[in-house]
C-alpha atoms as a PDB file:
ATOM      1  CA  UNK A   1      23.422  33.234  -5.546  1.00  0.00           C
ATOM      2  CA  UNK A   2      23.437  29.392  -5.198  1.00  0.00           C
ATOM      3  CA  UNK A   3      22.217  28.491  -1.893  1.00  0.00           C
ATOM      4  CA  UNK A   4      24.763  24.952  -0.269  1.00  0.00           C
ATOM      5  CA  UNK A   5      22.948  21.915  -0.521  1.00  0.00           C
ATOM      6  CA  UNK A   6      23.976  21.148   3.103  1.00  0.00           C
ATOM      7  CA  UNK A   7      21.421  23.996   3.811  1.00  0.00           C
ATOM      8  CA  UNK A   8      18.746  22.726   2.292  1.00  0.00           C
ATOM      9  CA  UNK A   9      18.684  18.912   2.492  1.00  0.00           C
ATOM     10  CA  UNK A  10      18.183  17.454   6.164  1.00  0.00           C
ATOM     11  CA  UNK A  11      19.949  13.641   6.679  1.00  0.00           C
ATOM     12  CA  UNK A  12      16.383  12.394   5.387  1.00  0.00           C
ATOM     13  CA  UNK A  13      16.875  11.569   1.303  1.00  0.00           C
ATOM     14  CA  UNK A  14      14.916  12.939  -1.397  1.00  0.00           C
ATOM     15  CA  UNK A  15      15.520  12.051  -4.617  1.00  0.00           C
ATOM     16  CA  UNK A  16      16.923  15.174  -7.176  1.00  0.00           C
ATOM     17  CA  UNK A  17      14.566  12.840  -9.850  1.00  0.00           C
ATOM     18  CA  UNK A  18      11.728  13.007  -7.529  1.00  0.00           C
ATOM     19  CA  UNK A  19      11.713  16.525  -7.053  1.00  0.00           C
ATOM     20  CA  UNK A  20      12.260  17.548 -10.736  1.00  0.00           C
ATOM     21  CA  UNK A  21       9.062  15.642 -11.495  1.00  0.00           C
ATOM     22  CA  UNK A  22       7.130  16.588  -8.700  1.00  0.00           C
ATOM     23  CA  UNK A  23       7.305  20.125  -9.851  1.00  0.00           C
ATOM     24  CA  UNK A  24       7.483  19.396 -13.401  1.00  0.00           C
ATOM     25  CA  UNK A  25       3.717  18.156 -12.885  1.00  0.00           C
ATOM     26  CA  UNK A  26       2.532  20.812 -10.062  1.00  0.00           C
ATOM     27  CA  UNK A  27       3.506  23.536 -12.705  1.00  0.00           C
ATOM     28  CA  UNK A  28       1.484  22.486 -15.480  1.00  0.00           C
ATOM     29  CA  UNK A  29      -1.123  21.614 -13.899  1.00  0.00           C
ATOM     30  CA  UNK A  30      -0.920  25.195 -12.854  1.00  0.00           C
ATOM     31  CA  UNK A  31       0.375  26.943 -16.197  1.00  0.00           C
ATOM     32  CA  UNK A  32      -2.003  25.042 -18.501  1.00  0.00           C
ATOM     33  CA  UNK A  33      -2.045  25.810 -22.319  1.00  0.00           C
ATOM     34  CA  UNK A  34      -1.616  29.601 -21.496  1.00  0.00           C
ATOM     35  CA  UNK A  35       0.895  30.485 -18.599  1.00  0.00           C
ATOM     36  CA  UNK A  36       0.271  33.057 -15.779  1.00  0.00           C
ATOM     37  CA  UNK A  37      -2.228  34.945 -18.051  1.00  0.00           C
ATOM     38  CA  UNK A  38      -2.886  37.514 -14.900  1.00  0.00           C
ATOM     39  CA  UNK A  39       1.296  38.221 -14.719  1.00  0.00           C
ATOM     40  CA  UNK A  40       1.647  38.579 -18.182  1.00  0.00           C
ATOM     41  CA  UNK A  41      -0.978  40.734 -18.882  1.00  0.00           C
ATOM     42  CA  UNK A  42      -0.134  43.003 -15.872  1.00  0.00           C
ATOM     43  CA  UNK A  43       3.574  42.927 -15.260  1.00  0.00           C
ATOM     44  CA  UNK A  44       5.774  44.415 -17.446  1.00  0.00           C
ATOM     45  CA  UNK A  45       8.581  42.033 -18.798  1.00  0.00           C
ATOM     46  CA  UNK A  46      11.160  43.819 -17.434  1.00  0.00           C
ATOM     47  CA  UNK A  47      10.156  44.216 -13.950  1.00  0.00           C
ATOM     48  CA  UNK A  48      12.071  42.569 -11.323  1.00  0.00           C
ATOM     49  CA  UNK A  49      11.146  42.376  -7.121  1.00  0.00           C
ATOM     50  CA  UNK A  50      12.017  40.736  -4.183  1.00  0.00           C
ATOM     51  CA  UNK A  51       9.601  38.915  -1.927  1.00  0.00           C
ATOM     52  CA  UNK A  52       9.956  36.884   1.320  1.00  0.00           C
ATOM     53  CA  UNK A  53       8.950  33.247   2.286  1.00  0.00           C
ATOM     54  CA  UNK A  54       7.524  34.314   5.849  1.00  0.00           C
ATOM     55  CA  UNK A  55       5.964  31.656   8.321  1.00  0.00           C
ATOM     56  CA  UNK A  56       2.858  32.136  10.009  1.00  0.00           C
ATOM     57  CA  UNK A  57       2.924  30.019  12.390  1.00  0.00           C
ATOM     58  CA  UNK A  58       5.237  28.072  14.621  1.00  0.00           C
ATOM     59  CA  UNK A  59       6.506  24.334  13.319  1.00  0.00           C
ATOM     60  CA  UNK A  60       8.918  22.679  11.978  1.00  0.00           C
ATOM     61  CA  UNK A  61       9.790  23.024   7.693  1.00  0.00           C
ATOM     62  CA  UNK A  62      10.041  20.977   4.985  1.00  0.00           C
ATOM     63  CA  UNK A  63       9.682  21.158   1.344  1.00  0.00           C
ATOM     64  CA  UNK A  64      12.093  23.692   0.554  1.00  0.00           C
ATOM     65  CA  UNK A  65      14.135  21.924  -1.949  1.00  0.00           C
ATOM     66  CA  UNK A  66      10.747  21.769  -3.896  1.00  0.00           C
ATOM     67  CA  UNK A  67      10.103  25.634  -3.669  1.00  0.00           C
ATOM     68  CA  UNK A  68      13.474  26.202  -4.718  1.00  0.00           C
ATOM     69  CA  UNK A  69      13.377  24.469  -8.160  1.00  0.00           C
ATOM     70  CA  UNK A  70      10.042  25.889  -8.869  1.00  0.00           C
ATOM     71  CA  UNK A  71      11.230  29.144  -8.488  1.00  0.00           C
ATOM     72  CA  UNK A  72      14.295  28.020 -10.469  1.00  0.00           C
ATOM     73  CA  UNK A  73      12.814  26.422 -13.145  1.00  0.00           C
ATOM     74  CA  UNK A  74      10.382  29.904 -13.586  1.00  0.00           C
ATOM     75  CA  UNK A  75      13.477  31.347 -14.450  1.00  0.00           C
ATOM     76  CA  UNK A  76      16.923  30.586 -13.695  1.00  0.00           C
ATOM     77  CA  UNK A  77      17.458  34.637 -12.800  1.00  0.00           C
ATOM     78  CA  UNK A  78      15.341  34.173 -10.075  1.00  0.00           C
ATOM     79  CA  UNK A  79      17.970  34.187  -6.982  1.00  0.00           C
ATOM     80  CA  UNK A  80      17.044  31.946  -4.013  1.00  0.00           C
ATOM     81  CA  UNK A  81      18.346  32.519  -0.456  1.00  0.00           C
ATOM     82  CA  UNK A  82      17.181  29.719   2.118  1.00  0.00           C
ATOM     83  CA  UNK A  83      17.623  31.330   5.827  1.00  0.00           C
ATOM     84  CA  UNK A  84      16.689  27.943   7.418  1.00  0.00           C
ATOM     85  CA  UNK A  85      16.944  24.237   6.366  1.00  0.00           C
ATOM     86  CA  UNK A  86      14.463  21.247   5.829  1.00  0.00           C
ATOM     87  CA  UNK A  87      13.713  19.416   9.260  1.00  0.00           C
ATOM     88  CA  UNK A  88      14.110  23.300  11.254  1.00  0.00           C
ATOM     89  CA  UNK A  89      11.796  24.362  14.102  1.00  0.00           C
ATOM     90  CA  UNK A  90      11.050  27.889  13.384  1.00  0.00           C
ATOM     91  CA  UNK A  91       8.463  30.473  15.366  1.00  0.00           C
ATOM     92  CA  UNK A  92       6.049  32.058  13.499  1.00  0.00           C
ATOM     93  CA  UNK A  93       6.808  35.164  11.801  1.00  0.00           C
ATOM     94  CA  UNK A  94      10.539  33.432  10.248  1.00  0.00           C
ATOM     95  CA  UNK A  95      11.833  34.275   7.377  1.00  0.00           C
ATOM     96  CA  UNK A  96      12.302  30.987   4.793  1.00  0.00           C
ATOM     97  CA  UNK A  97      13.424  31.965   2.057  1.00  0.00           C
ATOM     98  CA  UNK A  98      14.350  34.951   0.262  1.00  0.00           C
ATOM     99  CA  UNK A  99      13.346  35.360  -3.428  1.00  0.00           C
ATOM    100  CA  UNK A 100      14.811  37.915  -6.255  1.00  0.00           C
ATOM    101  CA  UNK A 101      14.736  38.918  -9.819  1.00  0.00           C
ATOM    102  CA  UNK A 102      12.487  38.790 -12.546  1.00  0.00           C
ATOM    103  CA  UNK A 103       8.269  39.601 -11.015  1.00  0.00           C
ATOM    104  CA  UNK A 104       6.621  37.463 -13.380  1.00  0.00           C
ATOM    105  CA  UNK A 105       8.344  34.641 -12.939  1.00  0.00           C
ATOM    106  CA  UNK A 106       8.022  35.155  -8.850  1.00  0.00           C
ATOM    107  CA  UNK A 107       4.428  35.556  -9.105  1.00  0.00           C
ATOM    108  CA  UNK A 108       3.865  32.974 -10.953  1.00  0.00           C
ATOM    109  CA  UNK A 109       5.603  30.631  -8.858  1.00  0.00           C
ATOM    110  CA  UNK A 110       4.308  31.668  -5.710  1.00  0.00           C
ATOM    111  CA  UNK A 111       1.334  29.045  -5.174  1.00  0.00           C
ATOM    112  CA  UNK A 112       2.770  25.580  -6.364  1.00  0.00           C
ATOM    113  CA  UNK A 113       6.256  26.953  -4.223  1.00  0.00           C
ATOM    114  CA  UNK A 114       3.907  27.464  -1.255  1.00  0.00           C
ATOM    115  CA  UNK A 115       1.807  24.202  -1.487  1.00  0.00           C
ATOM    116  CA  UNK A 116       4.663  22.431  -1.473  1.00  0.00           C
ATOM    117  CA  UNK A 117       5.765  23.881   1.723  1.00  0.00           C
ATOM    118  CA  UNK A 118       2.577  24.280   3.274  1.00  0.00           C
ATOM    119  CA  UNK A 119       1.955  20.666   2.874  1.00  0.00           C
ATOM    120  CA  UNK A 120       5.033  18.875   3.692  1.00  0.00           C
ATOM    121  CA  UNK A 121       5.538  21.332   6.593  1.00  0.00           C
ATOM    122  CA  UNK A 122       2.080  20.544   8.106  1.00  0.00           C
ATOM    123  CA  UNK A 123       2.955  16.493   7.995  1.00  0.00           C
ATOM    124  CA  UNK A 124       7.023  17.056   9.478  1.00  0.00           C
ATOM    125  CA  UNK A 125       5.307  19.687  12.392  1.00  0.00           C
ATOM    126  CA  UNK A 126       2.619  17.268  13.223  1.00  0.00           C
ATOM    127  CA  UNK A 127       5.169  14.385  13.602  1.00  0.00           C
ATOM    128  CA  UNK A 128       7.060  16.469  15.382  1.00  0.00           C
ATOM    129  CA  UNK A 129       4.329  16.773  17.811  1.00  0.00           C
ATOM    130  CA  UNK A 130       3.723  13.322  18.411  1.00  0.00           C
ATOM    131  CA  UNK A 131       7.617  12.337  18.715  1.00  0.00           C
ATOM    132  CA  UNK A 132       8.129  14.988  21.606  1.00  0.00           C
ATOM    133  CA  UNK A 133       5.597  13.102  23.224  1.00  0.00           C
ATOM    134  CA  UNK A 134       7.405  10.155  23.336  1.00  0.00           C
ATOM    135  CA  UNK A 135      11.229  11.484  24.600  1.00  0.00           C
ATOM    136  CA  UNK A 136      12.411   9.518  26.910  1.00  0.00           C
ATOM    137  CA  UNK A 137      10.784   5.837  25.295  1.00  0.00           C
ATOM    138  CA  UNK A 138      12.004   3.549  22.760  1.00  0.00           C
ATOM    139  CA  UNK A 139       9.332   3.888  20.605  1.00  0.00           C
ATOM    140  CA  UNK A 140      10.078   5.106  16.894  1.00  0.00           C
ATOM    141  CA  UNK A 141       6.719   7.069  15.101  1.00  0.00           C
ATOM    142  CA  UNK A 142       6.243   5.598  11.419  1.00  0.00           C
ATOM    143  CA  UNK A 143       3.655   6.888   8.474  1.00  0.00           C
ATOM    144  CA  UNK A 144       1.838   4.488   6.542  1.00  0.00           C
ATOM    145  CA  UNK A 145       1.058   3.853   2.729  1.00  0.00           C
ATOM    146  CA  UNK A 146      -2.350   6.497   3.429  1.00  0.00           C
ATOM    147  CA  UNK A 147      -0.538   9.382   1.481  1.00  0.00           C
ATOM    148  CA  UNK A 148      -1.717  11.271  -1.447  1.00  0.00           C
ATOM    149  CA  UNK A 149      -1.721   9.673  -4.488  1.00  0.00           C
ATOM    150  CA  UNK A 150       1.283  11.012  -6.146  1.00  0.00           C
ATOM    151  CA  UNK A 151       3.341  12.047  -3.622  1.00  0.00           C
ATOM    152  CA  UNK A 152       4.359   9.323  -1.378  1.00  0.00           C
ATOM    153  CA  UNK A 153       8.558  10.146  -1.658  1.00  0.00           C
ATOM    154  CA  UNK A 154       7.592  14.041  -0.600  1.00  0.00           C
ATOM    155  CA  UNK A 155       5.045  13.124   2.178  1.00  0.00           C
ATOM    156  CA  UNK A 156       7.322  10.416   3.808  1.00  0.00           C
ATOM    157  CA  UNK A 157      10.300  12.632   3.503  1.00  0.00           C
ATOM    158  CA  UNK A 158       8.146  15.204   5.247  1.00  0.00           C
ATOM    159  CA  UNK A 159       7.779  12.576   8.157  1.00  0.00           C
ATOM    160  CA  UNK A 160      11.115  12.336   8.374  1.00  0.00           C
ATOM    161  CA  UNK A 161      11.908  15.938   8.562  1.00  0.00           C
ATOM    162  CA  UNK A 162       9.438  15.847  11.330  1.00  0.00           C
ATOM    163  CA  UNK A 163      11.595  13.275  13.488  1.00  0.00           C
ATOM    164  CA  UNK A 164       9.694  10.059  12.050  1.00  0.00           C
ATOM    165  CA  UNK A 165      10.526   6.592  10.403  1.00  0.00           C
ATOM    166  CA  UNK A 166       9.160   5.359   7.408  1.00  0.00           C
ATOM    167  CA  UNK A 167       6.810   2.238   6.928  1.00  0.00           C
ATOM    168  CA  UNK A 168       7.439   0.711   3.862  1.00  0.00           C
ATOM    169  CA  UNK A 169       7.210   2.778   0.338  1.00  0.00           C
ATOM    170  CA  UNK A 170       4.741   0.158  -1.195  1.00  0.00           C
ATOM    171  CA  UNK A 171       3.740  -2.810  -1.968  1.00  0.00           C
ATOM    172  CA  UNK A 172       7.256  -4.317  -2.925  1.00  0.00           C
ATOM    173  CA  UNK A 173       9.310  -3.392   0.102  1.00  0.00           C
ATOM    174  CA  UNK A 174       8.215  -5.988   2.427  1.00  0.00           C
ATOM    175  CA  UNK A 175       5.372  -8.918   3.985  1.00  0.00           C
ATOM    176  CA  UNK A 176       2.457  -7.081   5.754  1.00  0.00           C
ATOM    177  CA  UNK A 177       0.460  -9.837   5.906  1.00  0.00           C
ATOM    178  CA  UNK A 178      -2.776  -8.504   7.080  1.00  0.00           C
ATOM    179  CA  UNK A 179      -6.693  -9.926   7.986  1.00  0.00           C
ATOM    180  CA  UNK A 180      -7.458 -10.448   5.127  1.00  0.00           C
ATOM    181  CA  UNK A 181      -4.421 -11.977   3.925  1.00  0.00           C
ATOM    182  CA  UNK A 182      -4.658 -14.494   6.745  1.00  0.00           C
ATOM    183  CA  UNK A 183      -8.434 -15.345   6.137  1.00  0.00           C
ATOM    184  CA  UNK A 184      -8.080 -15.995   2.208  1.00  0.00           C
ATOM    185  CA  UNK A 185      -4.640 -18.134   2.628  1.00  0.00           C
ATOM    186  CA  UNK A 186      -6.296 -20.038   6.098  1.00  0.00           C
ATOM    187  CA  UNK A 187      -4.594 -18.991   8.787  1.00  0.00           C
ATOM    188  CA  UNK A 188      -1.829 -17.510  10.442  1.00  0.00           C
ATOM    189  CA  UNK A 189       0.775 -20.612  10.400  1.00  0.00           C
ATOM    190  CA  UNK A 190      -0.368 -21.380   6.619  1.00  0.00           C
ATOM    191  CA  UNK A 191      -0.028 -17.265   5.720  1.00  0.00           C
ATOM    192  CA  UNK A 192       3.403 -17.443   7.331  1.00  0.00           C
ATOM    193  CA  UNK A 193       5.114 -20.541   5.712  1.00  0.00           C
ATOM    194  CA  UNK A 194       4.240 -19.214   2.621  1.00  0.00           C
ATOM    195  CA  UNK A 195       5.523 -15.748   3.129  1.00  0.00           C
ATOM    196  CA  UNK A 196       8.297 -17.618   4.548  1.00  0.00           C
ATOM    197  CA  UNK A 197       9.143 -19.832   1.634  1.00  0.00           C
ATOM    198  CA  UNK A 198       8.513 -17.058  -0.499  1.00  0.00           C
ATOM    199  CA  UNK A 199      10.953 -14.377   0.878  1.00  0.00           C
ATOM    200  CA  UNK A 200      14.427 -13.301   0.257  1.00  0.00           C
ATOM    201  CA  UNK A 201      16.997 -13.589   2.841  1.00  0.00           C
ATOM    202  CA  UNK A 202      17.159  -9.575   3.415  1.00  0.00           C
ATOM    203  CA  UNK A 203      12.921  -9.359   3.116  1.00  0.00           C
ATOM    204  CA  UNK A 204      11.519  -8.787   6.671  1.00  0.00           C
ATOM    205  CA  UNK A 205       7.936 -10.076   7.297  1.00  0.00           C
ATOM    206  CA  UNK A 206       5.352  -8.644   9.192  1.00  0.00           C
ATOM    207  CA  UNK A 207       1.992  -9.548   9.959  1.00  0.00           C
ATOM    208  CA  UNK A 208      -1.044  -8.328  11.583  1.00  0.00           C
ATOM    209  CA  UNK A 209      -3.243  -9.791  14.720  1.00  0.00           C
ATOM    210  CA  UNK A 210      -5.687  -8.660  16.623  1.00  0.00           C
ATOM    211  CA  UNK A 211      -5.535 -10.721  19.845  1.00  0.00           C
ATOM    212  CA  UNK A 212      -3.490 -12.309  22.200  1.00  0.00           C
ATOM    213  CA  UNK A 213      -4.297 -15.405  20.426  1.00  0.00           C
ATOM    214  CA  UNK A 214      -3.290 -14.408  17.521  1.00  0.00           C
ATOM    215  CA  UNK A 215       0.301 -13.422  18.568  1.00  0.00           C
ATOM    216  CA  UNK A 216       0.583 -16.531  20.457  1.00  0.00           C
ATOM    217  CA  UNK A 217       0.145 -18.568  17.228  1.00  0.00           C
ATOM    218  CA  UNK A 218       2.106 -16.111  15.484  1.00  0.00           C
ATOM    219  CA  UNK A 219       5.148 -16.073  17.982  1.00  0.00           C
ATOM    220  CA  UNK A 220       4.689 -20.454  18.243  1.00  0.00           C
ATOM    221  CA  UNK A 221       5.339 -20.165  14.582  1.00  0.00           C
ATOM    222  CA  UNK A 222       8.989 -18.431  14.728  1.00  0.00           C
ATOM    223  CA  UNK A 223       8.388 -17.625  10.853  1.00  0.00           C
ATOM    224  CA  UNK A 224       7.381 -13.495  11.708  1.00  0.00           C
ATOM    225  CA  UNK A 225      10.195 -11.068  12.020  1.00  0.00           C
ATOM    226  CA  UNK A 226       7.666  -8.266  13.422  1.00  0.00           C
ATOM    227  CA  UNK A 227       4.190  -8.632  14.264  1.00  0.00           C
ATOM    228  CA  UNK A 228       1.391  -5.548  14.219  1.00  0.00           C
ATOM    229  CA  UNK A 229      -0.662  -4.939  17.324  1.00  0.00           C
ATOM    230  CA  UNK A 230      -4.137  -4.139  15.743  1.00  0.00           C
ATOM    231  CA  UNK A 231      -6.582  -1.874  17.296  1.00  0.00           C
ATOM    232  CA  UNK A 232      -5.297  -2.851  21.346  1.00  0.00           C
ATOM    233  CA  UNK A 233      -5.962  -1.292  24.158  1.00  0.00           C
ATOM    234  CA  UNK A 234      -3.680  -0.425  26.446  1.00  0.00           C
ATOM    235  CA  UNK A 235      -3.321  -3.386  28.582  1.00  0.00           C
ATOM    236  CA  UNK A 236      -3.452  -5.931  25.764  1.00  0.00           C
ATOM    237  CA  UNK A 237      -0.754  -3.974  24.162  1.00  0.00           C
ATOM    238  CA  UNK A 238       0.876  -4.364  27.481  1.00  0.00           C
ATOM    239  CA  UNK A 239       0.298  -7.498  27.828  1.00  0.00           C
ATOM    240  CA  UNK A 240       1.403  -8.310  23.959  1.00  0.00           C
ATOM    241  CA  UNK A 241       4.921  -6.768  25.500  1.00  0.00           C
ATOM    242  CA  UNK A 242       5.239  -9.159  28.061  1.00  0.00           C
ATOM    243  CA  UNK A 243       4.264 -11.973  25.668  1.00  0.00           C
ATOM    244  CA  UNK A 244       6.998 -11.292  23.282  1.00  0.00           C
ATOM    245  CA  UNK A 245       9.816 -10.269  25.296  1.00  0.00           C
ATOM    246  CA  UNK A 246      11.864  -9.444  22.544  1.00  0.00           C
ATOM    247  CA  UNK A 247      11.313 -11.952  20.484  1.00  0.00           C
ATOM    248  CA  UNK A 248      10.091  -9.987  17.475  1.00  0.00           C
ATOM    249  CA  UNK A 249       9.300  -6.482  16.563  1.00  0.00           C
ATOM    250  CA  UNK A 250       6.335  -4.793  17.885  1.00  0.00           C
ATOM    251  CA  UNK A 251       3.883  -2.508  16.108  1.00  0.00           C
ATOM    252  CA  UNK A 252       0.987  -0.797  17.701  1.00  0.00           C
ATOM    253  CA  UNK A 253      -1.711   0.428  14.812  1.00  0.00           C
ATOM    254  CA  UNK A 254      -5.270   2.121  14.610  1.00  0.00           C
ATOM    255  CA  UNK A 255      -6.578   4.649  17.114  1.00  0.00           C
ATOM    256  CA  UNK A 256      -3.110   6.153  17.225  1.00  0.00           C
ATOM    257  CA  UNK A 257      -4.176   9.988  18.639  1.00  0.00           C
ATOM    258  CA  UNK A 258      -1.603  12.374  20.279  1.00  0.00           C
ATOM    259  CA  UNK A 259      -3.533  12.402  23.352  1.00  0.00           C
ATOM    260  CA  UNK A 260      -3.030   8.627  23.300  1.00  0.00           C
ATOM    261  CA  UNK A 261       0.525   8.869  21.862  1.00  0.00           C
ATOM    262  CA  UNK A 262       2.435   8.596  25.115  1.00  0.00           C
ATOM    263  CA  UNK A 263       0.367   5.928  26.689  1.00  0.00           C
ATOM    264  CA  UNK A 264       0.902   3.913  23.720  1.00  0.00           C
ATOM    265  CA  UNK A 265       4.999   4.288  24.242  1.00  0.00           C
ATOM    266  CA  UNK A 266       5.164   3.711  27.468  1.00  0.00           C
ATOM    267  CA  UNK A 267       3.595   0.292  26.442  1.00  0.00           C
ATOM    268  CA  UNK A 268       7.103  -0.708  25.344  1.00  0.00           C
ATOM    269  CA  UNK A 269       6.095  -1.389  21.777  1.00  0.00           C
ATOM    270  CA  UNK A 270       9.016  -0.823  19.229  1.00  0.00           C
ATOM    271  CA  UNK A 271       6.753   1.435  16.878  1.00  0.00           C
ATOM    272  CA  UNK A 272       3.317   3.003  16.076  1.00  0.00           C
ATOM    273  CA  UNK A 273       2.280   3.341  12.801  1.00  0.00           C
ATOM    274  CA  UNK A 274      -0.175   6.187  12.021  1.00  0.00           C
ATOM    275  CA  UNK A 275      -1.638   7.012   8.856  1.00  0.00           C
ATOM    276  CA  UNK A 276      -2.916  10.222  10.475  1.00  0.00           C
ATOM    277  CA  UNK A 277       0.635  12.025   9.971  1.00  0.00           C
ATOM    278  CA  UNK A 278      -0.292  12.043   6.419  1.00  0.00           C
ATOM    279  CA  UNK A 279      -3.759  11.904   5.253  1.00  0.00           C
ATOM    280  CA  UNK A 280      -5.346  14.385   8.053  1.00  0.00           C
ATOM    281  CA  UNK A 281      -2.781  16.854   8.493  1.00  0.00           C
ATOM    282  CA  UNK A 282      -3.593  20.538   8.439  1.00  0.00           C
ATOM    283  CA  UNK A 283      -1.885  22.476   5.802  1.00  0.00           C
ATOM    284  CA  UNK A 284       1.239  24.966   7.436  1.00  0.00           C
ATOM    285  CA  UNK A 285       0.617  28.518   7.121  1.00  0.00           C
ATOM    286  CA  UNK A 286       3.351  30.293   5.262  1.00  0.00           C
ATOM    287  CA  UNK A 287       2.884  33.275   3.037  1.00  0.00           C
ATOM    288  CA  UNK A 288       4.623  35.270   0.125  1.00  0.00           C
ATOM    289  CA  UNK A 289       4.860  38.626   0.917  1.00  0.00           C
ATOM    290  CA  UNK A 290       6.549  41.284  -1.924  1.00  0.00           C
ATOM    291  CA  UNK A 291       9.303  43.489  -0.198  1.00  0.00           C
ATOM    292  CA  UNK A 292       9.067  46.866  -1.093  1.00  0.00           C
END
């Protein structure tokens, strides 16, 4: 049975090419030289099962498109049933996805099929959490470039499953000009015109400060399409609001907590960055079991 893709992509992207590689590596890192010595040793050829993708907690999913074509690419007689879609809340105790057809080839998926999950889910529930706390503002809950090495596309497309924006993909996608940028080049005006002379028309840039002061030379300057709010407090980031009024893009950035989460929105800043959503989240519990 082919599951729709409509049921397993959410309106976040990821890649076909991405995902084939992703697993292509997670799998032989896994198989090694050898395969699934365990399944082959102990599992007759011939045997098929069934076995259940089951949550074990409450959250919100991602990843499946990833557990799908490792089960696939096991063996293309394994037959894959997803019962929910990328970017779903589910309760614990759900039922995933829904996995038939030949046992060794199940088995031996099982673990890379539920790190993916496990992972990606962890980083779309955990933005979740923060971007309930902000209903009702403006402000729009980004990741950073703190992600395992490796898996950037699948841990920003888990943030978006979760309800969050992406920060740039890398290096290439846009000026951050940050502290140190600004001390080697000597200054914020001197940073800026040469960001400024250097960009294209449709390249946004961005840089960092970490006072008032700072903004006000940065906002004198006209040359910054957003500027990022450093390590404020709450009334400086307040007060960096009233400053601006509109004139550019706001970013608050360090010390980003969900206990802090709403204050920081009802700031009025445009966006929070937080490289928390990736690089400390807690892995989602979701198991295997074998039907009988």
């Amino acid at each position: 049975m082919t599951t729709p893709a409509s049921l397993l992509f959410p309106d976040a992207f990821l890649s076909p090419l991405v995902i084939d590689e992703a697993v292509a590596r997670a799998l032989d890192e896994d198989l090694g030289r050898a395969g699934d010595v365990t399944s082959i040793a102990t599992i007759p050829e011939a045997t098929k099962a069934e076995a259940i993708m089951v949550t074990r907690q409450a959250g919100v999913i991602a990843g499946l498109p990833l557990a799908i074509a490792v089960f696939k690419k096991l063996s293309p007689d394994l037959r894959v049933q997803a019962h929910v879609r990328d970017g779903a809340s589910v309760a614990a105790g759900a039922r995933v996805l829904a996995i038939s057809g030949p046992a060794r080839a199940l088995l031996t998926s099982e673990r890379t099929a539920l790190n993916f999950v496990g992972r990606l889910s962890g980083i779309a529930t955990l933005t979740a959490d923060y971007v309930r706390r902000t209903i009702g503002t403006k402000l729009r809950i980004c990741c950073t470039r703190k992600t395992t090495p490796g898996l950037r596309a699948l841990e920003k497309y888990a943030v978006r499953c979760g309800g969050g924006f992406n920060h740039r993909f890398g290096l290439d996608d846009a000026f951050l000009i940050k502290d140190n940028h600004i001390a080697v080049a000597g200054g914020i005006k001197a940073v800026l015109e040469r960001a400024r002379a250097h960009a294209g028309h449709l390249v946004k840039i961005e840089i960092e400060v970490d006072t008032l002061a700072q903004l006000r030379e940065a906002l004198d300057s006209r040359l910054a399409d957003a500027v990022l709010l450093d390590n404020m407090d709450i009334p400086t980031l307040t007060e960096a609001v009233r400053m601006t009024q509109g004139r550019v893009v706001l970013e608050a950035s360090g010390g980003v907590t969900l206990d802090a989460i709403a204050q920081i929105a009802a700031t009025g800043v445009d966006y929070v960055s937080s490289g928390a959503l990736t690089h400390s989240v807690p892995n989602f519990d979701i198991a295997l079991d074998i039907e009988a």
